[in-house]
N, C-alpha and C. Protein backbone atom coordinates (compact mmCIF):
# COMPACT_ATOMS: atom_id res chain seq x y z
N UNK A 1 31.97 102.88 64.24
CA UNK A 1 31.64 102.24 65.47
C UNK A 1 32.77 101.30 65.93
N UNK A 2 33.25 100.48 64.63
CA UNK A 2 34.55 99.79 65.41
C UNK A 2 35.74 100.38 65.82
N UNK A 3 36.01 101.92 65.52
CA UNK A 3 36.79 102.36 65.18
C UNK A 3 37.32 102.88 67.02
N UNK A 4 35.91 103.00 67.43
CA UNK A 4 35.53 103.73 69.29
C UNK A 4 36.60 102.47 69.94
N UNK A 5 36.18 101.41 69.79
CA UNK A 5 36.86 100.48 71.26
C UNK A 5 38.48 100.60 70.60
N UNK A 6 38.90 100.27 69.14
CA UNK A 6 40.31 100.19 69.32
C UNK A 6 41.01 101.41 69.67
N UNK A 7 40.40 102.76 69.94
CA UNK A 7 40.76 103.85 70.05
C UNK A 7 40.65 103.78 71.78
N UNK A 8 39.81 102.83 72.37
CA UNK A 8 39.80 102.75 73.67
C UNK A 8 41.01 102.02 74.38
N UNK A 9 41.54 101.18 73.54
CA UNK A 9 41.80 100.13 73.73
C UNK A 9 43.67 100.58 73.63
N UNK A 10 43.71 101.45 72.92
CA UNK A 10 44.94 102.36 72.31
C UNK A 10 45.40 103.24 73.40
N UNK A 11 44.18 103.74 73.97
CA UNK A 11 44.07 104.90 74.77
C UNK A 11 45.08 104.11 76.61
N UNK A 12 44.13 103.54 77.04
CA UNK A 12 44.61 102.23 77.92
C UNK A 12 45.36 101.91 78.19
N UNK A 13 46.29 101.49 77.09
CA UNK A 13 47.37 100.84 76.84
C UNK A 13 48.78 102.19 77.09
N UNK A 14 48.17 102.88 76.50
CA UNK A 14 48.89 104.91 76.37
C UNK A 14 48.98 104.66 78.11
N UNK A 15 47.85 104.99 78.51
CA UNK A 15 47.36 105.26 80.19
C UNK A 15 48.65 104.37 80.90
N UNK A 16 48.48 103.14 80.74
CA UNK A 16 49.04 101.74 81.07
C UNK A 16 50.83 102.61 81.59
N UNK A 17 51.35 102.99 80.71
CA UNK A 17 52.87 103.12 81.05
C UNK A 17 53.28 102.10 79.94
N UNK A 18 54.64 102.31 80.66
CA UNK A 18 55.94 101.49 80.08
C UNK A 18 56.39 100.35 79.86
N UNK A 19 55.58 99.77 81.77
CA UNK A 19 56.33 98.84 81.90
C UNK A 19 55.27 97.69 81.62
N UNK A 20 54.54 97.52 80.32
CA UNK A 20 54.28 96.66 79.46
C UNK A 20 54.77 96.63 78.17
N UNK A 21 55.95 97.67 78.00
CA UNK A 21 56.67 97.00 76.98
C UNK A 21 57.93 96.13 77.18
N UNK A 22 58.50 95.66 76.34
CA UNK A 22 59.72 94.51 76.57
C UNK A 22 61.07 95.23 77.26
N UNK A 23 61.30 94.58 77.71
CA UNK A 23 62.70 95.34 78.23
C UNK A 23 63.73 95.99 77.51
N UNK A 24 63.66 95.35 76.44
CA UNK A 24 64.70 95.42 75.17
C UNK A 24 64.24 97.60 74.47
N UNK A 25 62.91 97.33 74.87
CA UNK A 25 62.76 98.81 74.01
C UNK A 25 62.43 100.23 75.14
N UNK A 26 63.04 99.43 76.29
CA UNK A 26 62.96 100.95 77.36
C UNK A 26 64.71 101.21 77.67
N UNK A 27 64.68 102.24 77.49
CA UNK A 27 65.78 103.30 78.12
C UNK A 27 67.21 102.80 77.35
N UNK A 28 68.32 103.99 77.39
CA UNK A 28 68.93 103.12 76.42
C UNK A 28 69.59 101.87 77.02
N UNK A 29 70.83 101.19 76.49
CA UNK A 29 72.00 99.93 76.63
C UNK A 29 72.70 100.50 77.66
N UNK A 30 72.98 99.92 78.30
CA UNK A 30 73.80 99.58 79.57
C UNK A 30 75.24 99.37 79.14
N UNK A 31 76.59 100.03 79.32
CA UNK A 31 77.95 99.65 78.83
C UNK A 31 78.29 98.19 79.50
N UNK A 32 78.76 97.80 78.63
CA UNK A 32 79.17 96.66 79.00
C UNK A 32 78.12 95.51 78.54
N UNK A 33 78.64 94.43 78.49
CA UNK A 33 77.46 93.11 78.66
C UNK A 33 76.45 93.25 79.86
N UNK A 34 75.41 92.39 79.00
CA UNK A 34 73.77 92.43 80.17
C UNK A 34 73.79 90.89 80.48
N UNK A 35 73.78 90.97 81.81
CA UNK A 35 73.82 89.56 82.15
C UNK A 35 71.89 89.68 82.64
N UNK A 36 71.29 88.83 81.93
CA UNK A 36 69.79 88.58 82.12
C UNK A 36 69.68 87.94 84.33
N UNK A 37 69.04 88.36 84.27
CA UNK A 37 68.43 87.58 86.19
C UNK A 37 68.59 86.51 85.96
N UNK A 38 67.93 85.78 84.98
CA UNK A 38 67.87 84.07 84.62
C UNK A 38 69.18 83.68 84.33
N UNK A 39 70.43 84.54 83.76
CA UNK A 39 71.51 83.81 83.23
C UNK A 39 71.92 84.05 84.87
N UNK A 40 71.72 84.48 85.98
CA UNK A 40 72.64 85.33 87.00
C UNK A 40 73.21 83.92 88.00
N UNK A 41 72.14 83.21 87.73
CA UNK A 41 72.51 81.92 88.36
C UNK A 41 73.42 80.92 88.07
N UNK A 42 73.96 81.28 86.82
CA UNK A 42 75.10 80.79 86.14
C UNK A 42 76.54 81.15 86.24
N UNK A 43 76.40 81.90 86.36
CA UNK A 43 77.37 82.91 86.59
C UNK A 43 78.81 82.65 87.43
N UNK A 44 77.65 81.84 88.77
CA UNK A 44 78.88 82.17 89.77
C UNK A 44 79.64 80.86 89.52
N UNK A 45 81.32 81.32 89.26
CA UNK A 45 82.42 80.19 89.78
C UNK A 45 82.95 80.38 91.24
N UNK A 46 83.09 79.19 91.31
CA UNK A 46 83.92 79.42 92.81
C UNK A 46 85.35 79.88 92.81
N UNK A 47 86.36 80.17 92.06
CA UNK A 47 87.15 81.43 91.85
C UNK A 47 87.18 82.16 90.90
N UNK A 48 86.91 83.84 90.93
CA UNK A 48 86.91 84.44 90.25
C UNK A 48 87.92 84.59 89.10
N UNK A 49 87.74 85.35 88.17
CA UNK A 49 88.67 85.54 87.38
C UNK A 49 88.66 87.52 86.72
N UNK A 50 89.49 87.48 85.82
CA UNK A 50 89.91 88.88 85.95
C UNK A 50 88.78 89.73 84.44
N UNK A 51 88.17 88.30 83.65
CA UNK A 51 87.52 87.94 82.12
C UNK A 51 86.66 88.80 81.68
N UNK A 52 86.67 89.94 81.38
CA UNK A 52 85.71 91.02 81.36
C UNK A 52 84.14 90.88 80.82
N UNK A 53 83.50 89.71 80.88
CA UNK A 53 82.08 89.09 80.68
C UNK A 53 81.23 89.55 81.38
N UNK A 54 80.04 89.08 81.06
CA UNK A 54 78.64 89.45 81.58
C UNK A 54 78.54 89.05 83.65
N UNK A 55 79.59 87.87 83.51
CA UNK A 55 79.69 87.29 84.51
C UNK A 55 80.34 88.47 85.65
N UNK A 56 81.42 88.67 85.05
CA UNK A 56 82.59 89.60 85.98
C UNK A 56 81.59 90.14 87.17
N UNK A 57 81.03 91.19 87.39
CA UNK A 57 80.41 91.48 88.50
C UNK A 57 80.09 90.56 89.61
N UNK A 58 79.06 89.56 88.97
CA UNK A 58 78.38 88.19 90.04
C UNK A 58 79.47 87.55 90.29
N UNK A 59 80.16 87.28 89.83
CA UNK A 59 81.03 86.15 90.49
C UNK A 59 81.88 86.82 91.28
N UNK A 60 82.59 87.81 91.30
CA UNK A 60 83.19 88.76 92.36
C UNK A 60 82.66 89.30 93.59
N UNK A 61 81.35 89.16 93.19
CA UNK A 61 80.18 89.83 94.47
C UNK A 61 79.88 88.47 95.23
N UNK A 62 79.98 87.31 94.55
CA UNK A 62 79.62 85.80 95.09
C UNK A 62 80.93 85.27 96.06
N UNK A 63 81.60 85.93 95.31
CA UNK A 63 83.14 84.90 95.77
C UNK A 63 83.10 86.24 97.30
N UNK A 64 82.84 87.29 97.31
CA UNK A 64 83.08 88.28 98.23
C UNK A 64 81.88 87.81 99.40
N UNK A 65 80.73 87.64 99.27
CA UNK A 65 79.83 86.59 100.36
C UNK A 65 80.35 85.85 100.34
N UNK A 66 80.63 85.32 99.78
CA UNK A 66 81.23 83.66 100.03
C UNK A 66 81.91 83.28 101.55
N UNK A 67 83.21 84.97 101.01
CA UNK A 67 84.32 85.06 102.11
C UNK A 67 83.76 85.65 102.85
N UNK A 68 82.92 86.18 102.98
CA UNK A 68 82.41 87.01 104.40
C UNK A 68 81.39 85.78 104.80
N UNK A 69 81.08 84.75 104.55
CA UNK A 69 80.14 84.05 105.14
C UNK A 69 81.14 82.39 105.69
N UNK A 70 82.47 82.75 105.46
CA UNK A 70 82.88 81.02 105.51
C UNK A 70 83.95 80.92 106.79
N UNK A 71 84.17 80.10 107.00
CA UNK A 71 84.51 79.78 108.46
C UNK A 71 86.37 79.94 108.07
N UNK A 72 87.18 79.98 109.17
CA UNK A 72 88.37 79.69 109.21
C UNK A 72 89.25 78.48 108.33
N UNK A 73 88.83 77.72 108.59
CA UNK A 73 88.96 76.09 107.49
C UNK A 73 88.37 77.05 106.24
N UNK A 74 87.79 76.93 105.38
CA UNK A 74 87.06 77.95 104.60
C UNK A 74 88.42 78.67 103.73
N UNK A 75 88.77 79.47 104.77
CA UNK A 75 89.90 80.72 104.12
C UNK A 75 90.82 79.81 104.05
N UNK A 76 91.48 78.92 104.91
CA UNK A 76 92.65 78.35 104.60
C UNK A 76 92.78 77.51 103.32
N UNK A 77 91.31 76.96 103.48
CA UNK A 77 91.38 76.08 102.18
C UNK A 77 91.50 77.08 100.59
N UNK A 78 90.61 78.24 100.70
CA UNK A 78 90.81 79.15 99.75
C UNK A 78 92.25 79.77 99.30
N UNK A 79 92.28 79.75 100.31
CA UNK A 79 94.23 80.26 100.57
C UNK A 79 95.42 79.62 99.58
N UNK A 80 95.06 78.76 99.97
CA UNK A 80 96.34 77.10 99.74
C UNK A 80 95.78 77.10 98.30
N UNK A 81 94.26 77.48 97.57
CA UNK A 81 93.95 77.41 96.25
C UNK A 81 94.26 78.78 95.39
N UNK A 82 94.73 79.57 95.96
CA UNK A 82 94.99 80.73 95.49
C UNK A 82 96.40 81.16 95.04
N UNK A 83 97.25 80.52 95.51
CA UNK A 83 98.57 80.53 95.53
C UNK A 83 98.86 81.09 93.81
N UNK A 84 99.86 81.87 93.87
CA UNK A 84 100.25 82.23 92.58
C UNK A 84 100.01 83.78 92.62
N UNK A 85 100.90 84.16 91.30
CA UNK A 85 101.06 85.51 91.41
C UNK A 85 100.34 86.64 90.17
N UNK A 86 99.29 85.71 89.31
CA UNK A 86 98.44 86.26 88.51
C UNK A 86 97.64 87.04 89.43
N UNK A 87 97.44 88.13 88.64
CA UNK A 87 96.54 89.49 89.28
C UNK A 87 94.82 89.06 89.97
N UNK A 88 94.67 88.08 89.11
CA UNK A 88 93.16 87.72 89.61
C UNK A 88 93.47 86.66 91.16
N UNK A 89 94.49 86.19 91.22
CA UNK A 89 94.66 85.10 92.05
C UNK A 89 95.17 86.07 93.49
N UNK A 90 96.10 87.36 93.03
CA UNK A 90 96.10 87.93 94.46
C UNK A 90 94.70 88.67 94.61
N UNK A 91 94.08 89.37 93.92
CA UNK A 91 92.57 90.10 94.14
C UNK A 91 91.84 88.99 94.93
N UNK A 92 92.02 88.20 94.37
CA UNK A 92 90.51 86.68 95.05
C UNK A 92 91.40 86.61 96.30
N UNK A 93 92.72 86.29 96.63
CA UNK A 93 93.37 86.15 97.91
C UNK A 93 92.73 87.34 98.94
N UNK A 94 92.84 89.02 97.97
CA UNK A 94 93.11 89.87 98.87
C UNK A 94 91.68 89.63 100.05
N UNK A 95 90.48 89.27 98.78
CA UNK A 95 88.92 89.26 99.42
C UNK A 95 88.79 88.70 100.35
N UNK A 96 90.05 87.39 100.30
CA UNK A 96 89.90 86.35 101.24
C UNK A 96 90.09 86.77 102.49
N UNK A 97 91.53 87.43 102.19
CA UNK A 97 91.94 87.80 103.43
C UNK A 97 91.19 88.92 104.28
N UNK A 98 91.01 89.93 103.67
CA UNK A 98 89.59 90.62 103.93
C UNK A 98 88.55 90.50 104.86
N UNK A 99 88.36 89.73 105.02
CA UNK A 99 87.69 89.01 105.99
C UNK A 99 88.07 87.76 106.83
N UNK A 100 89.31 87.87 107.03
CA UNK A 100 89.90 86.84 107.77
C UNK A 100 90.35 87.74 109.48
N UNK A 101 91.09 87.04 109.44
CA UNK A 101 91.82 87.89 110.84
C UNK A 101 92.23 89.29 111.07
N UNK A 102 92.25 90.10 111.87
CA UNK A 102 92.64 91.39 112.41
C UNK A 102 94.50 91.34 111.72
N UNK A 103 95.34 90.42 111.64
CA UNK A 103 96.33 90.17 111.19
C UNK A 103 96.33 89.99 109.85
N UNK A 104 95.30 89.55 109.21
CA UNK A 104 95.43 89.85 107.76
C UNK A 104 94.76 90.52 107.26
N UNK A 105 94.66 91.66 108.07
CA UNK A 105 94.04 92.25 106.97
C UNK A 105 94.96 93.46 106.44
N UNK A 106 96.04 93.42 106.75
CA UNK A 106 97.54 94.61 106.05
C UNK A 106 97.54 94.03 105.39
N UNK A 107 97.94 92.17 105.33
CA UNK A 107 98.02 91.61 104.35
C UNK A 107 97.43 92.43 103.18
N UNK A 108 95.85 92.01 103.32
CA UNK A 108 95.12 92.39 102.01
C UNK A 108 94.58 93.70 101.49
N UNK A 109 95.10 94.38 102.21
CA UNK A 109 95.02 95.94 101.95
C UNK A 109 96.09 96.45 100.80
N UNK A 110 97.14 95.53 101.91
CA UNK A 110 99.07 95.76 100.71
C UNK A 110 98.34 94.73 99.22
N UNK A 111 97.44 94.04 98.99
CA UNK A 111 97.23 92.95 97.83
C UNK A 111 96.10 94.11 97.20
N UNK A 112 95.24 94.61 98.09
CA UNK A 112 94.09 95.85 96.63
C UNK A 112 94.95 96.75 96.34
N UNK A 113 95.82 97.32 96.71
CA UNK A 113 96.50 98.47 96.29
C UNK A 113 97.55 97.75 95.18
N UNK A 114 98.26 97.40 95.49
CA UNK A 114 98.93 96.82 94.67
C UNK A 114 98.54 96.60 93.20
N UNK A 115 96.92 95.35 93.60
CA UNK A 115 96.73 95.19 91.68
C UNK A 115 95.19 95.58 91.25
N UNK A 116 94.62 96.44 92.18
CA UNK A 116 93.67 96.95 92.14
C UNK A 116 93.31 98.03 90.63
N UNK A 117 94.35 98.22 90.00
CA UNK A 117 95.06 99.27 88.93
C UNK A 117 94.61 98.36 87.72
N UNK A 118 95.02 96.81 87.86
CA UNK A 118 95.40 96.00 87.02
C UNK A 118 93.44 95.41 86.71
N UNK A 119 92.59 95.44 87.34
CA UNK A 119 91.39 95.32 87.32
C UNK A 119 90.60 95.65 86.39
N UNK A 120 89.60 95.16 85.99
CA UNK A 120 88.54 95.72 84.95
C UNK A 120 88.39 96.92 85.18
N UNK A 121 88.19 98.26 84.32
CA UNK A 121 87.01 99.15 85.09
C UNK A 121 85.72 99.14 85.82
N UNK A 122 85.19 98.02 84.97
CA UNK A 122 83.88 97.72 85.66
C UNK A 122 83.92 97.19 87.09
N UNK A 123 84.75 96.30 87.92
CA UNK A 123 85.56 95.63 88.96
C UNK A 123 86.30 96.94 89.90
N UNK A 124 86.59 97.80 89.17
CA UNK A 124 87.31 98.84 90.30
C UNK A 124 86.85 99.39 91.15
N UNK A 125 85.35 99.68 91.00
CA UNK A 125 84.71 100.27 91.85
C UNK A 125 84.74 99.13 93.10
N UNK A 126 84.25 98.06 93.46
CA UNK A 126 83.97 97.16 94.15
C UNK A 126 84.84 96.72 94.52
N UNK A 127 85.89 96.62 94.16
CA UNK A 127 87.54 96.29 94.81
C UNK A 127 87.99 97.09 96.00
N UNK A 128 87.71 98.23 95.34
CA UNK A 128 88.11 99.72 96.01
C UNK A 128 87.43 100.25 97.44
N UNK A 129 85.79 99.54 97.13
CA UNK A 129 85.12 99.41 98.51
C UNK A 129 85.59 98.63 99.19
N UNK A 130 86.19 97.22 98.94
CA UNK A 130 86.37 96.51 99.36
C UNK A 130 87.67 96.93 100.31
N UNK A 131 88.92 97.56 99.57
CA UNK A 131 89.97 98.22 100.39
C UNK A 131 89.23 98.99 101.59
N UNK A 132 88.71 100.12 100.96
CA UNK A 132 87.89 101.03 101.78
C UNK A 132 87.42 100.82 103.27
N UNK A 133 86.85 99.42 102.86
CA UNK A 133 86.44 98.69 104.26
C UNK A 133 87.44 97.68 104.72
N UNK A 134 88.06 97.23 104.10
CA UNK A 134 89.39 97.32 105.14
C UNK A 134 89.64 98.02 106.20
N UNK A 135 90.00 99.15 104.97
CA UNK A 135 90.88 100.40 106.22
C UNK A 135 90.08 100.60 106.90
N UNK A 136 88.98 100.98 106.63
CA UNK A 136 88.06 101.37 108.17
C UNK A 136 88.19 100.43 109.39
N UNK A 137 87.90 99.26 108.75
CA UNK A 137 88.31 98.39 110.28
C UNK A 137 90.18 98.67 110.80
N UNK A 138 90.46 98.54 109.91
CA UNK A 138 91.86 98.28 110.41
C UNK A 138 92.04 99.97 111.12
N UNK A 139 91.91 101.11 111.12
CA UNK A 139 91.67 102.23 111.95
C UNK A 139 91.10 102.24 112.66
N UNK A 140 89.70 101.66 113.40
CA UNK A 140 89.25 100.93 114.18
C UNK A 140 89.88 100.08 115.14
N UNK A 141 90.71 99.19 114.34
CA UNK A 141 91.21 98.91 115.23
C UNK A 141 92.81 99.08 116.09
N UNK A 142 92.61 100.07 114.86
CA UNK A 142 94.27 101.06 115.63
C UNK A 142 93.56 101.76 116.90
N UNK A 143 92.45 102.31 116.53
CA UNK A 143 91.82 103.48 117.60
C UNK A 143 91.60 102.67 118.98
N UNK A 144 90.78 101.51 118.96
CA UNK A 144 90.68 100.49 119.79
C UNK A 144 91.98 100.66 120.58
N UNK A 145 93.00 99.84 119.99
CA UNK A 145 94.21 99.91 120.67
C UNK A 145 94.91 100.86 121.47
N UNK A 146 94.67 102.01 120.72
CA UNK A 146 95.54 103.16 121.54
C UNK A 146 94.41 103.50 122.54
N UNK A 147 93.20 103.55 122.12
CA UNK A 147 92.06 104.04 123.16
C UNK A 147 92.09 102.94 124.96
N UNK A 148 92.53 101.15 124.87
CA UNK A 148 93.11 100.45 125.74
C UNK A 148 94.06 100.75 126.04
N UNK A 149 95.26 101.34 125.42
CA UNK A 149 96.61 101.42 126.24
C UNK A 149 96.56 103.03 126.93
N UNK A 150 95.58 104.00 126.58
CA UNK A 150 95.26 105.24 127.07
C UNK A 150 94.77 104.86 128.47
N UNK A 151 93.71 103.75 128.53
CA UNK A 151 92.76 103.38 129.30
C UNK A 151 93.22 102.35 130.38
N UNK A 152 94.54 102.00 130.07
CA UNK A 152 95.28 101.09 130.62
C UNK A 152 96.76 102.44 131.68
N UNK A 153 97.29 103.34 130.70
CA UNK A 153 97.85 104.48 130.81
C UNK A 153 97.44 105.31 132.52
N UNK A 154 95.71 105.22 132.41
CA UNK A 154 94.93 106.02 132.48
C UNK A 154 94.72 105.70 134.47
N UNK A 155 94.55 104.10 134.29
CA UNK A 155 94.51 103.57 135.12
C UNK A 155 95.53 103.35 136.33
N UNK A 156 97.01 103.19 135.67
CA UNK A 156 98.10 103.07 136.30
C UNK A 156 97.99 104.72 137.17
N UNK A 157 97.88 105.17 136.20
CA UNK A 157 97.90 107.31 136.83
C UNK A 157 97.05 107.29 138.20
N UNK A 158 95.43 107.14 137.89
CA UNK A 158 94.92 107.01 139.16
C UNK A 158 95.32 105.96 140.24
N UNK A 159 95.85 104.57 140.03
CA UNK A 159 96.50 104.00 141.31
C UNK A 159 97.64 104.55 141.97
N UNK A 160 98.23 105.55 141.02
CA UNK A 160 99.74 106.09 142.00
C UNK A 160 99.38 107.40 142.57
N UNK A 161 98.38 108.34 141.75
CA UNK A 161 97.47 109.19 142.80
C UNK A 161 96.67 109.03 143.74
N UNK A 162 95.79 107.19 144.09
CA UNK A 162 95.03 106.72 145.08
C UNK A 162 96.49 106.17 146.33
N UNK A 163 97.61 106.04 145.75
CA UNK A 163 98.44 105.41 146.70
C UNK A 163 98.83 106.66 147.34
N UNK A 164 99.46 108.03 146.52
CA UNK A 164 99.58 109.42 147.20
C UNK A 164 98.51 109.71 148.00
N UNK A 165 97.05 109.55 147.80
CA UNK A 165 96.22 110.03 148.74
C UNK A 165 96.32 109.29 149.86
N UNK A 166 96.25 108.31 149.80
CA UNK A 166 96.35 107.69 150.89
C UNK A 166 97.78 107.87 152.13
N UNK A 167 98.55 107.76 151.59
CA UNK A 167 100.18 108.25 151.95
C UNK A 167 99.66 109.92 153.26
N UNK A 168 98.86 110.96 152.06
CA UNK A 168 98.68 111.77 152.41
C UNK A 168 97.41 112.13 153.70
N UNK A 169 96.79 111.18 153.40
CA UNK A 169 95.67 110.57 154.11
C UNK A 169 96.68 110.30 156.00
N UNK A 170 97.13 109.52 155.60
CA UNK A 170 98.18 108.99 156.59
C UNK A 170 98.30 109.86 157.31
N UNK A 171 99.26 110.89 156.72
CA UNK A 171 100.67 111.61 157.46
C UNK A 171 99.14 112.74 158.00
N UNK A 172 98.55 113.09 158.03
CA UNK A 172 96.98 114.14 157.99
C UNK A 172 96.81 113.52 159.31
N UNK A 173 96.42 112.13 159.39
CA UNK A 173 95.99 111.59 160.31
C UNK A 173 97.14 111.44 161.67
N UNK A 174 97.95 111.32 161.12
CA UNK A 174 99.30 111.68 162.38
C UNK A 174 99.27 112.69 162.83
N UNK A 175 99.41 113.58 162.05
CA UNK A 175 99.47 115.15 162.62
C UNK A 175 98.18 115.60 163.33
N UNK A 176 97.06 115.52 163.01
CA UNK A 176 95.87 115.22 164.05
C UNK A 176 95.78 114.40 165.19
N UNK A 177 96.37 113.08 165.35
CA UNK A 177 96.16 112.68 166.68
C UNK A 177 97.50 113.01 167.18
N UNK A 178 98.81 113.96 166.78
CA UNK A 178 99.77 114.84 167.61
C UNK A 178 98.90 116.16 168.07
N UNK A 179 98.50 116.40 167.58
CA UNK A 179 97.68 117.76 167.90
C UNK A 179 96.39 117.17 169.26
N UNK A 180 95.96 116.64 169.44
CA UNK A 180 94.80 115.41 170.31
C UNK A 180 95.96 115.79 171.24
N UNK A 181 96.82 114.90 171.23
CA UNK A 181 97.12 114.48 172.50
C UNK A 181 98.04 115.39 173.06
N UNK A 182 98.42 116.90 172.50
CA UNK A 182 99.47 118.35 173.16
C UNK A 182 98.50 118.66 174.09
């Protein structure tokens, strides 16, 4: 008779799934260090580094909002702190620049390519987007450009064909009121 409920109780638990066991005993290890949710808040420095830790991801993904969320003053000040020619110090520059001006961003395209190589593996992927979206804007805004000076091109063409029509317009209208008045 006692034997019915823990067999119920077994059963339930079977029914239940997985995700009442610990985290530790589902699916295998993850390469690399496990940075816990609770440690994730720790994590972030305000300049990255190159340190292949649990951290590496968050703080690269933090410092990358950071720069997409901070004002002009912001980058400069990041800028002037970045100075130097260690691999982590141009990567954190390149992010910076990245999101700075239409003018820097060759800058920081010429800075991921460059030491993008020199990066964690785990970091390459996210660097690489980071180029990625660069270039897209920066083709964008090549296309932009040539698409205004087409459009600019485009414009000059029809005023020297509206000045011919008119010209032609003219001399039409002469020759009609010679013809009027024979």
């Amino acid at each position: 008779m006692t034997l019915r409920p823990l067999l119920l109780c077994l059963a339930s638990v079977w029914l239940a799934g997985c995700q009442w066991l610990p985290e530790r005993l589902q699916g295998p290890e993850i390469d690399g260090p496990v940075v816990l949710e609770s440690d994730a808040g720790t994590c972030y420095a305000e300049i990255p580094d190159l340190a292949d830790d649990g951290c590496l991801l968050h703080d690269w993904v933090g410092f990358g909002l950071a720069s997409q969320r901070g004002d002009r003053a912001w980058r400069e000040d990041m800028l002037a702190r970045l100075e130097g020619r260690d691999t982590d110090r141009r990567l954190a520059r390149a992010v910076t620049l990245a999101w700075g001006s239409e003018r820097q961003w060759d800058q920081a395209s010429e800075l991921f390519k460059a030491d993008l190589h020199a990066a964690p593996p785990r970091l390459q992927p996210l660097l690489r987007y980071w180029l990625n979206e660069v270039e897209g804007r920066r083709g964008l805004n090549q296309r932009l450009a040539e698409s205004r000076q087409s459009r600019e091109a485009l414009a000059e063409e029809n005023a020297a064909l509206v000045e011919k029509l008119e010209a032609l317009t003219a001399i039409e209208r002469n020759i009609n009121s010679r013809q009027q008045t024979e």
